[in-house]
Protein backbone atom coordinates (compact mmCIF):
# COMPACT_ATOMS: atom_id res chain seq x y z
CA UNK A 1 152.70 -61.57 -274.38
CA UNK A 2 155.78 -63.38 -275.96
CA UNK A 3 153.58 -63.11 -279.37
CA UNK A 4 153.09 -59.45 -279.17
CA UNK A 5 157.05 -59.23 -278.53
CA UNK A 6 157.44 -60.75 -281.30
CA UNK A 7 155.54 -59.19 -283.07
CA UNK A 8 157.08 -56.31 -282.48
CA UNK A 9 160.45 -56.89 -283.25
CA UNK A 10 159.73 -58.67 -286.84
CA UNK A 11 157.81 -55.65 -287.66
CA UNK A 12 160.24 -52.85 -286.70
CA UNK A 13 162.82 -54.80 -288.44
CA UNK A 14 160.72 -55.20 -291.57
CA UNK A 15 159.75 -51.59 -291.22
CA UNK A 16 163.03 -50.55 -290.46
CA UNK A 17 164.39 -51.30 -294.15
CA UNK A 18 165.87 -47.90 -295.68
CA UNK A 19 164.53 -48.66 -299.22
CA UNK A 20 164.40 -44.81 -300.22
CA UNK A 21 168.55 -44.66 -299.08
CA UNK A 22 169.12 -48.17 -300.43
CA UNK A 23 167.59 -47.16 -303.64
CA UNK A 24 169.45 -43.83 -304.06
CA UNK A 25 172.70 -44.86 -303.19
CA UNK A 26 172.75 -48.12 -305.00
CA UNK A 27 171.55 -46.03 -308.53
CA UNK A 28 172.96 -42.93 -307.86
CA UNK A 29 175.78 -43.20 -305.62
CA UNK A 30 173.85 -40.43 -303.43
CA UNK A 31 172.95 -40.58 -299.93
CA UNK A 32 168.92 -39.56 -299.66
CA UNK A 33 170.06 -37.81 -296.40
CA UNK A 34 171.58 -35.16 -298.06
CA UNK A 35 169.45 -33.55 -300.20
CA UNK A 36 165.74 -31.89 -300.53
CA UNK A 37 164.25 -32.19 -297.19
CA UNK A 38 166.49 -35.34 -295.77
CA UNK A 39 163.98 -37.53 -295.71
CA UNK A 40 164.16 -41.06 -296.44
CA UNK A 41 160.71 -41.41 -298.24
CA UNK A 42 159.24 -41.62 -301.48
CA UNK A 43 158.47 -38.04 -301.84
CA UNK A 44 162.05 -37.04 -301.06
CA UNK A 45 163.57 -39.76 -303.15
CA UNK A 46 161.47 -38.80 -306.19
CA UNK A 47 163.33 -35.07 -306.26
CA UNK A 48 166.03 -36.78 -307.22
CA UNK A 49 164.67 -40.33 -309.30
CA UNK A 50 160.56 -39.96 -310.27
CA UNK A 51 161.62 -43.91 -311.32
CA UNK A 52 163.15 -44.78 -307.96
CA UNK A 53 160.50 -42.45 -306.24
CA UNK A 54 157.97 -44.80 -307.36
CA UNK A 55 159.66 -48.13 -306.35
CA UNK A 56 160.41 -46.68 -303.10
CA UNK A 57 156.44 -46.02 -302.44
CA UNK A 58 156.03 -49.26 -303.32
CA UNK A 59 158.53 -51.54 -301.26
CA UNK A 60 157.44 -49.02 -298.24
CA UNK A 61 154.24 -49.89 -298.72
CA UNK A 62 155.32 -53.40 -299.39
CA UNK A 63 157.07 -53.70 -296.33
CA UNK A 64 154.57 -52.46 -294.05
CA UNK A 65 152.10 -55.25 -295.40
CA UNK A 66 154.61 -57.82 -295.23
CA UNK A 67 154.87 -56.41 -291.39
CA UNK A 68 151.13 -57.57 -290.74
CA UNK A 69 151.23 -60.51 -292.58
CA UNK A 70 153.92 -61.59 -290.78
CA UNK A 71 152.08 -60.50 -287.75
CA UNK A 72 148.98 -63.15 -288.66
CA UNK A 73 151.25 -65.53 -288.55
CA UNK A 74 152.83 -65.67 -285.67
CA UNK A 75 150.31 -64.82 -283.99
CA UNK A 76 147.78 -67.72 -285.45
CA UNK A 77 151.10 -69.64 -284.93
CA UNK A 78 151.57 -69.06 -281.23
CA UNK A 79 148.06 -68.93 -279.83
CA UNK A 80 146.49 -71.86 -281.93
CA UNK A 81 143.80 -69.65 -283.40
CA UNK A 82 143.15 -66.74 -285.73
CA UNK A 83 145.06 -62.98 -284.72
CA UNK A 84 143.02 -60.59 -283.98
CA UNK A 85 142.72 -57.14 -285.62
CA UNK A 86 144.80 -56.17 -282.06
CA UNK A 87 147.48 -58.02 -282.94
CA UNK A 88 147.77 -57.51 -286.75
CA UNK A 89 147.62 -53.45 -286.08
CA UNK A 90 150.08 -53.72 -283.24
CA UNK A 91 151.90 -55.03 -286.15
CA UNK A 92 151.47 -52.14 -288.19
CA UNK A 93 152.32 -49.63 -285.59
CA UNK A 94 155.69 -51.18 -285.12
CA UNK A 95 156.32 -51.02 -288.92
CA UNK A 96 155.25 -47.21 -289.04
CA UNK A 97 157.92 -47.03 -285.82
CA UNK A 98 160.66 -49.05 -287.94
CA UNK A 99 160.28 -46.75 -290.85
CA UNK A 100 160.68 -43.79 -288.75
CA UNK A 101 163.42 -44.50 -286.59
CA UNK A 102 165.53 -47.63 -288.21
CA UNK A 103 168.24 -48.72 -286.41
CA UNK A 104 170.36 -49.41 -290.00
CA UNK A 105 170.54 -45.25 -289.88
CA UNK A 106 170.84 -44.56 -286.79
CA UNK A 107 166.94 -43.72 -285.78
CA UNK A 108 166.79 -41.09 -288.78
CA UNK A 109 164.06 -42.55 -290.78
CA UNK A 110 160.81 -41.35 -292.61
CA UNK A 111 157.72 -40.33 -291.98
CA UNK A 112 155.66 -43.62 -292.05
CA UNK A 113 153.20 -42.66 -294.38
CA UNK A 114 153.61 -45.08 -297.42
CA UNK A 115 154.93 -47.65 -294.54
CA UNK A 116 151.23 -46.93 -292.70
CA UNK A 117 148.94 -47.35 -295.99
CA UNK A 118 150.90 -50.57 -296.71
CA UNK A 119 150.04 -51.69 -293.08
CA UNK A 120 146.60 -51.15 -292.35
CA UNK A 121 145.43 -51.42 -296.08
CA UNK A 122 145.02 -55.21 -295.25
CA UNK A 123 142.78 -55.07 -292.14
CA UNK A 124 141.33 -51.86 -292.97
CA UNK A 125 141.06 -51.60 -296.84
CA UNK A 126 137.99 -49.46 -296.84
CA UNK A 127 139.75 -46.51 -294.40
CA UNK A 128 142.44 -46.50 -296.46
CA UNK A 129 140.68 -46.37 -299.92
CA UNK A 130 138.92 -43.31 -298.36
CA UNK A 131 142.13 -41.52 -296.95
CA UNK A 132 143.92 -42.04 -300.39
CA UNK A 133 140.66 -40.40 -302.01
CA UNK A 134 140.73 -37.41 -299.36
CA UNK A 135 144.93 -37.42 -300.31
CA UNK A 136 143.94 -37.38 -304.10
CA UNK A 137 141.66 -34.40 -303.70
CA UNK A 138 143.92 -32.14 -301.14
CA UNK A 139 146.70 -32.52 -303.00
CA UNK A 140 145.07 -31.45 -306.74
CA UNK A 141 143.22 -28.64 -304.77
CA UNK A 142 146.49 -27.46 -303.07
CA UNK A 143 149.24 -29.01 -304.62
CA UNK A 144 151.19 -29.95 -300.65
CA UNK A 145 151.81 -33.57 -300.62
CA UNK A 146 152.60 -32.68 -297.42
CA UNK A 147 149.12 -31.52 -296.42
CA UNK A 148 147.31 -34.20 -298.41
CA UNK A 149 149.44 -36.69 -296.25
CA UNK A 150 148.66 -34.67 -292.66
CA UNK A 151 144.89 -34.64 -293.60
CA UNK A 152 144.26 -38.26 -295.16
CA UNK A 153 146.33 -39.93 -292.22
CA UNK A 154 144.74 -38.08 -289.49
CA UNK A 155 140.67 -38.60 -291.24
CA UNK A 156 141.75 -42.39 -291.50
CA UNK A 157 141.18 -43.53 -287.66
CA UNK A 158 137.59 -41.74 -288.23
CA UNK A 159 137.15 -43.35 -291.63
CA UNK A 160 138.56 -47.02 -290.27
CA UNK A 161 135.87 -46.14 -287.65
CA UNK A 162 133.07 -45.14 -289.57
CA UNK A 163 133.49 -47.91 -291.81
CA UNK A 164 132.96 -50.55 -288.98
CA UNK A 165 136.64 -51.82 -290.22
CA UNK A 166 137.49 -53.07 -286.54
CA UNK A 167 134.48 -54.28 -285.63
CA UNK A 168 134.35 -54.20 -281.73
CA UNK A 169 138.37 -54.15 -281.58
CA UNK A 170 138.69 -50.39 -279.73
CA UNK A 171 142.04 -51.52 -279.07
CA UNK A 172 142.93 -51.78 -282.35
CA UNK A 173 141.55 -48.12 -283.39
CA UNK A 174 143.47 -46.90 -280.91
CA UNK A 175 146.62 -48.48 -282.07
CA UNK A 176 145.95 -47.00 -285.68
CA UNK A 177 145.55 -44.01 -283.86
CA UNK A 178 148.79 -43.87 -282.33
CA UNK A 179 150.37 -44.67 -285.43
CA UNK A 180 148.27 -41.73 -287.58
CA UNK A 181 149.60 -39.19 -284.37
CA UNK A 182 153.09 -40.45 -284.68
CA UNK A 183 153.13 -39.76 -288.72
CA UNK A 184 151.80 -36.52 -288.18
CA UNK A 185 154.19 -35.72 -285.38
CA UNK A 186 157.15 -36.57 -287.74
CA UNK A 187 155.06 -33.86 -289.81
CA UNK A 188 155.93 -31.09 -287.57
CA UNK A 189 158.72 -29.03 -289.98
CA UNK A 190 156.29 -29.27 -292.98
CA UNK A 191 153.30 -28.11 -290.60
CA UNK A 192 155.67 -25.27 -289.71
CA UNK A 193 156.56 -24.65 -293.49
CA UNK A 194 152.62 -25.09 -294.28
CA UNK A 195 151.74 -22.08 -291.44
CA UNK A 196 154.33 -20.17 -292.71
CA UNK A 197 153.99 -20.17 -296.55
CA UNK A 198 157.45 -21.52 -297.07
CA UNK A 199 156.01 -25.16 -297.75
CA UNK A 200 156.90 -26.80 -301.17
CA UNK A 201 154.43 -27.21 -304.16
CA UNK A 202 154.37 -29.62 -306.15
CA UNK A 203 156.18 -28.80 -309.61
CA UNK A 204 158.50 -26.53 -307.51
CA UNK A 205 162.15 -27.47 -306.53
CA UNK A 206 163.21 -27.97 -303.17
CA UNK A 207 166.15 -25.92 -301.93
């Protein structure tokens, strides 16, 4: 129990790193917050840098790895033995959480996806190579990010699945579940936008 507490913690912190405002502000005095669609993320960011759009991805992703890496440790650390896939996608969950609601920013966050690939690329790399593919190919058919994201993240528990990437660990499918339902969740304006046609492409500005 104390493990999985720590866990936890470490990984919401980790998670909870704004790199999308840090980025923004730092390079161009402007607070992410307040423009496009408010969101903290890569996407968002890249309205305003395609450069700093990029590196955000990245140290989201980054930080969401570091998450469950951290997660092995302590884990391995505490018990005396190897973490389970349980452990390391509790791990990841609590990143996603972080990234969504950090505590620097007062629980406005992102939407975890970038934060999610970086976290469960490690213990399922196969689920994730798929989801990215089924991304790749929504968003070139439709040109939504947004929809590629919704589609890839909520096909990856079934890919992760498919793919025998938890073995017998049901507990930690359902823990990558959670955190695919929470991503789509934080979804639920661009859903709204996608039903109603008001959604934006890419190649068109946001308002």
């Amino acid at each position: 129990m104390k493990a999985y507490l720590l866990i936890a913690v470490t990984s919401y912190l980790l998670g909870s790193i704004p790199f999308g405002y840090v980025l923004l502000r730092t390079f161009r005095g402007e607070d992410v917050r307040r423009t496009g669609s408010g969101n903290i993320g890569a996407t968002n960011v890249s309205r305003r840098s395609p450069a700093l759009g990029v590196l955000t991805l990245v140290l989201d992703a980054a930080k969401g790895a570091a998450a469950v890496g951290l997660a092995y440790v302590i884990a391995s650390r505490m018990s005396g033995t190897t973490a389970t896939y349980t452990q390391l996608a509790f791990g990841g969950l609590f990143a996603v959480v972080g990234h969504m609601f950090p505590v620097w920013l007062k629980f406005r966050g992102g939407k975890g996806v970038a934060t999610g690939m970086g976290s469960f690329v490690i213990i399922a790399p196969k689920g994730v190579v798929a989801a990215v593919c089924v991304f790749i190919v929504i968003v070139l058919m439709f040109r939504y990010v947004s929809l590629g994201s919704i589609v890839a993240v909520g096909l990856f528990p079934v890919f992760a699945w498919a793919l025998h990437q938890f073995g017998i660990s049901s507990m930690g499918l359902a823990l990558i579940s959670s955190a695919s339902i929470l991503i789509i969740a934080k979804h639920h304006a661009n859903i709204g936008r996608l039903i109603g046609g008001t959604e934006n492409r890419i190649g068109t500005r946001s308002a």
